[in-house]
C-alpha atoms as a PDB file:
ATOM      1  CA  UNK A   1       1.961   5.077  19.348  1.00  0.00           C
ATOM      2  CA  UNK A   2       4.113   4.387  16.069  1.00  0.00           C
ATOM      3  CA  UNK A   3       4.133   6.257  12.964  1.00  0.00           C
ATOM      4  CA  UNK A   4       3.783   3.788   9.789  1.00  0.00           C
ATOM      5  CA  UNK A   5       4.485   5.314   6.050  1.00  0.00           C
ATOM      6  CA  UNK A   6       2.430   3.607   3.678  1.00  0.00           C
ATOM      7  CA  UNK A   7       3.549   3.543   0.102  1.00  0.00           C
ATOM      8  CA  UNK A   8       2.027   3.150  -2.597  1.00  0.00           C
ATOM      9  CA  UNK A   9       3.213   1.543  -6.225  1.00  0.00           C
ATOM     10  CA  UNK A  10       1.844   0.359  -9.240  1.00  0.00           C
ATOM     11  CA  UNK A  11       2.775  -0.053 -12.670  1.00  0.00           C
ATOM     12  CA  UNK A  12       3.096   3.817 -13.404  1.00  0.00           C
ATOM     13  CA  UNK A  13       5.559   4.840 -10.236  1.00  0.00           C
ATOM     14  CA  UNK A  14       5.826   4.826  -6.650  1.00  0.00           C
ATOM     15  CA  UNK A  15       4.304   7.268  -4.451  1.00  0.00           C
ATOM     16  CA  UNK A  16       5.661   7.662  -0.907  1.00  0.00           C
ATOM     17  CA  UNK A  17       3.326   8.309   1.901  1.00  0.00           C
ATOM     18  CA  UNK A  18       5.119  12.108   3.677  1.00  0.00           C
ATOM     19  CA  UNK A  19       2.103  12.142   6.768  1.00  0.00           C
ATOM     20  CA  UNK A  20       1.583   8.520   7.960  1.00  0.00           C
ATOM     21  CA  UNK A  21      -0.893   7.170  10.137  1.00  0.00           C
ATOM     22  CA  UNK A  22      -0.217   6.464  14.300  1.00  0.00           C
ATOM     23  CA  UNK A  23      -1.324   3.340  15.050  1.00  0.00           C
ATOM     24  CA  UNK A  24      -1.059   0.805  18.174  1.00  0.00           C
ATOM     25  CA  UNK A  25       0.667  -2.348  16.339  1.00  0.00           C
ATOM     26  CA  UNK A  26       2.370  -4.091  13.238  1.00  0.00           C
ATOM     27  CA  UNK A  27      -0.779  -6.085  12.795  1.00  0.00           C
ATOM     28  CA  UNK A  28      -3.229  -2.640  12.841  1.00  0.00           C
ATOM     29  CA  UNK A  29      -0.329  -2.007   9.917  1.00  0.00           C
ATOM     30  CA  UNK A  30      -0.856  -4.780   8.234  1.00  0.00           C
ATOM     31  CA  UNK A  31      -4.345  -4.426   8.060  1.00  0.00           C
ATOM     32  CA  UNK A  32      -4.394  -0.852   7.069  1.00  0.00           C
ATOM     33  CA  UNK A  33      -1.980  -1.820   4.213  1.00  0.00           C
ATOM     34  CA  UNK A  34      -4.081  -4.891   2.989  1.00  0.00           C
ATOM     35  CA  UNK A  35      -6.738  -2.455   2.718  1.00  0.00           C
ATOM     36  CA  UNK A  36      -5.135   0.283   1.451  1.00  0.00           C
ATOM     37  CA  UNK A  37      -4.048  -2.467  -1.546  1.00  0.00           C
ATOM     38  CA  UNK A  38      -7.744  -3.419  -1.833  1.00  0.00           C
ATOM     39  CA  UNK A  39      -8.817  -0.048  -2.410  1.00  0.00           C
ATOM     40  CA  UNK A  40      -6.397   0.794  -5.404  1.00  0.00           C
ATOM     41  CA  UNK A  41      -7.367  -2.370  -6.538  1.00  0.00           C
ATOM     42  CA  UNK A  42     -11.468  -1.387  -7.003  1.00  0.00           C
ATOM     43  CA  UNK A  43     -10.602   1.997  -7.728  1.00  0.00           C
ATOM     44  CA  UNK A  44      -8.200   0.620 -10.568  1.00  0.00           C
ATOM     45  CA  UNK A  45     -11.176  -1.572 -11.719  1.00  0.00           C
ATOM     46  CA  UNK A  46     -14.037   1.107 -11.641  1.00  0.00           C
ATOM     47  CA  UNK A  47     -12.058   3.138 -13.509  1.00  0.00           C
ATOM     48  CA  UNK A  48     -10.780   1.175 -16.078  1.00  0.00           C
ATOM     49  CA  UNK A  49      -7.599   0.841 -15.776  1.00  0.00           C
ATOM     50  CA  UNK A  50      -7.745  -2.576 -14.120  1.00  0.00           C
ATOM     51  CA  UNK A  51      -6.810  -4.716 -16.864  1.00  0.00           C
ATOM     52  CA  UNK A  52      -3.692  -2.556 -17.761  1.00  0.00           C
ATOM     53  CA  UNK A  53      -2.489  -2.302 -14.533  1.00  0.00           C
ATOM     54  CA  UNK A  54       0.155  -6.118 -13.870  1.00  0.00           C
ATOM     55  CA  UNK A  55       1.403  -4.998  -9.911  1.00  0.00           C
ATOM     56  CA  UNK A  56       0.339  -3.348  -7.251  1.00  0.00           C
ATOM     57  CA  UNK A  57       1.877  -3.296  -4.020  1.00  0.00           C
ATOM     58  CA  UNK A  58       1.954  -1.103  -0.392  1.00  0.00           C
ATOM     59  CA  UNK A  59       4.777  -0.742   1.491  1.00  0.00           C
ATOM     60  CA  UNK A  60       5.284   0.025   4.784  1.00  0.00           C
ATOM     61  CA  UNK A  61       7.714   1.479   7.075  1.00  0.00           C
ATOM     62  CA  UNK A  62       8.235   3.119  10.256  1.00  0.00           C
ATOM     63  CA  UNK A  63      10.944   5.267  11.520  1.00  0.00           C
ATOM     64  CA  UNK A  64      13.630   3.173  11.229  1.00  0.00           C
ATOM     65  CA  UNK A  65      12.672   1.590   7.781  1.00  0.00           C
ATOM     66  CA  UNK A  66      10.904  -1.075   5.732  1.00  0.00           C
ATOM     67  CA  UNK A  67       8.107  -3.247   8.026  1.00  0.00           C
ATOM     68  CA  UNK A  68       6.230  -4.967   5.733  1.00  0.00           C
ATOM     69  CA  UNK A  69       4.953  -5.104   1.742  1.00  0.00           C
ATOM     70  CA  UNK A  70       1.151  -6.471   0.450  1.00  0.00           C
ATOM     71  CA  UNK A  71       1.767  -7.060  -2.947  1.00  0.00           C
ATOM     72  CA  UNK A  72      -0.839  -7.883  -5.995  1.00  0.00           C
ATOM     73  CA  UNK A  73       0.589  -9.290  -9.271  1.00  0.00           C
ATOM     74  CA  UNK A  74      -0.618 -10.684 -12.622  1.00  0.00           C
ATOM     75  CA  UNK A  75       1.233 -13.658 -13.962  1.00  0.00           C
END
Protein backbone atom coordinates (compact mmCIF):
# COMPACT_ATOMS: atom_id res chain seq x y z
CA UNK A 1 0.00 0.00 0.00
CA UNK A 2 1.15 3.80 -0.27
CA UNK A 3 2.62 5.89 2.30
CA UNK A 4 0.75 9.46 2.51
CA UNK A 5 2.48 12.44 4.73
CA UNK A 6 -0.08 14.51 6.12
CA UNK A 7 0.80 18.03 7.03
CA UNK A 8 -0.44 20.09 9.03
CA UNK A 9 -0.60 24.23 8.99
CA UNK A 10 -2.28 26.89 10.56
CA UNK A 11 -1.78 30.35 11.31
CA UNK A 12 1.22 29.73 13.80
CA UNK A 13 3.55 27.32 11.36
CA UNK A 14 3.58 24.24 9.51
CA UNK A 15 4.16 20.97 10.94
CA UNK A 16 5.25 18.12 8.65
CA UNK A 17 3.96 14.69 9.24
CA UNK A 18 7.85 12.33 9.56
CA UNK A 19 5.63 8.66 10.08
CA UNK A 20 2.64 8.73 7.65
CA UNK A 21 -0.15 6.52 7.41
CA UNK A 22 -0.34 3.30 4.60
CA UNK A 23 -3.37 3.40 3.06
CA UNK A 24 -5.11 1.62 -0.11
CA UNK A 25 -6.07 4.89 -2.28
CA UNK A 26 -5.98 8.77 -2.98
CA UNK A 27 -9.59 8.90 -1.97
CA UNK A 28 -8.87 6.88 1.68
CA UNK A 29 -6.26 10.13 1.57
CA UNK A 30 -8.54 12.44 1.01
CA UNK A 31 -10.73 11.40 3.54
CA UNK A 32 -8.18 10.99 6.21
CA UNK A 33 -7.06 14.60 5.41
CA UNK A 34 -10.67 16.12 5.46
CA UNK A 35 -10.79 14.68 8.77
CA UNK A 36 -7.67 15.32 10.00
CA UNK A 37 -8.74 19.28 9.03
CA UNK A 38 -12.00 18.73 10.96
CA UNK A 39 -10.34 17.72 13.97
CA UNK A 40 -7.92 20.81 14.32
CA UNK A 41 -10.80 22.63 13.55
CA UNK A 42 -12.96 21.44 17.00
CA UNK A 43 -9.92 21.15 18.84
CA UNK A 44 -9.10 24.88 17.79
CA UNK A 45 -12.70 25.76 18.90
CA UNK A 46 -12.81 23.86 22.33
CA UNK A 47 -9.90 25.40 23.17
CA UNK A 48 -10.29 28.76 22.35
CA UNK A 49 -8.31 29.59 19.96
CA UNK A 50 -10.91 29.29 17.21
CA UNK A 51 -11.66 32.76 16.59
CA UNK A 52 -7.90 33.74 16.32
CA UNK A 53 -7.00 31.17 14.19
CA UNK A 54 -7.89 32.75 9.86
CA UNK A 55 -6.37 29.24 7.90
CA UNK A 56 -6.06 25.98 8.34
CA UNK A 57 -5.07 23.58 5.88
CA UNK A 58 -3.60 19.62 5.47
CA UNK A 59 -1.44 18.70 2.99
CA UNK A 60 -0.67 15.67 1.60
CA UNK A 61 1.98 13.88 -0.15
CA UNK A 62 3.38 10.65 -0.97
CA UNK A 63 6.76 9.61 -2.00
CA UNK A 64 7.17 11.43 -4.86
CA UNK A 65 5.51 14.74 -3.60
CA UNK A 66 2.46 16.95 -3.12
CA UNK A 67 -1.15 14.84 -3.72
CA UNK A 68 -3.59 16.89 -2.49
CA UNK A 69 -4.43 20.07 0.11
CA UNK A 70 -8.02 20.53 2.32
CA UNK A 71 -7.86 23.93 3.16
CA UNK A 72 -10.16 26.11 5.75
CA UNK A 73 -10.02 29.94 5.51
CA UNK A 74 -11.73 33.02 7.00
CA UNK A 75 -12.49 35.83 4.63
Amino acid sequence: MPRYYFDLCDDSGLYPDDEGLELPSIDAARQEAAHSLADMLRDAVRDGTGRAVRQMSVAVRNDVGPVIRVKFGLV
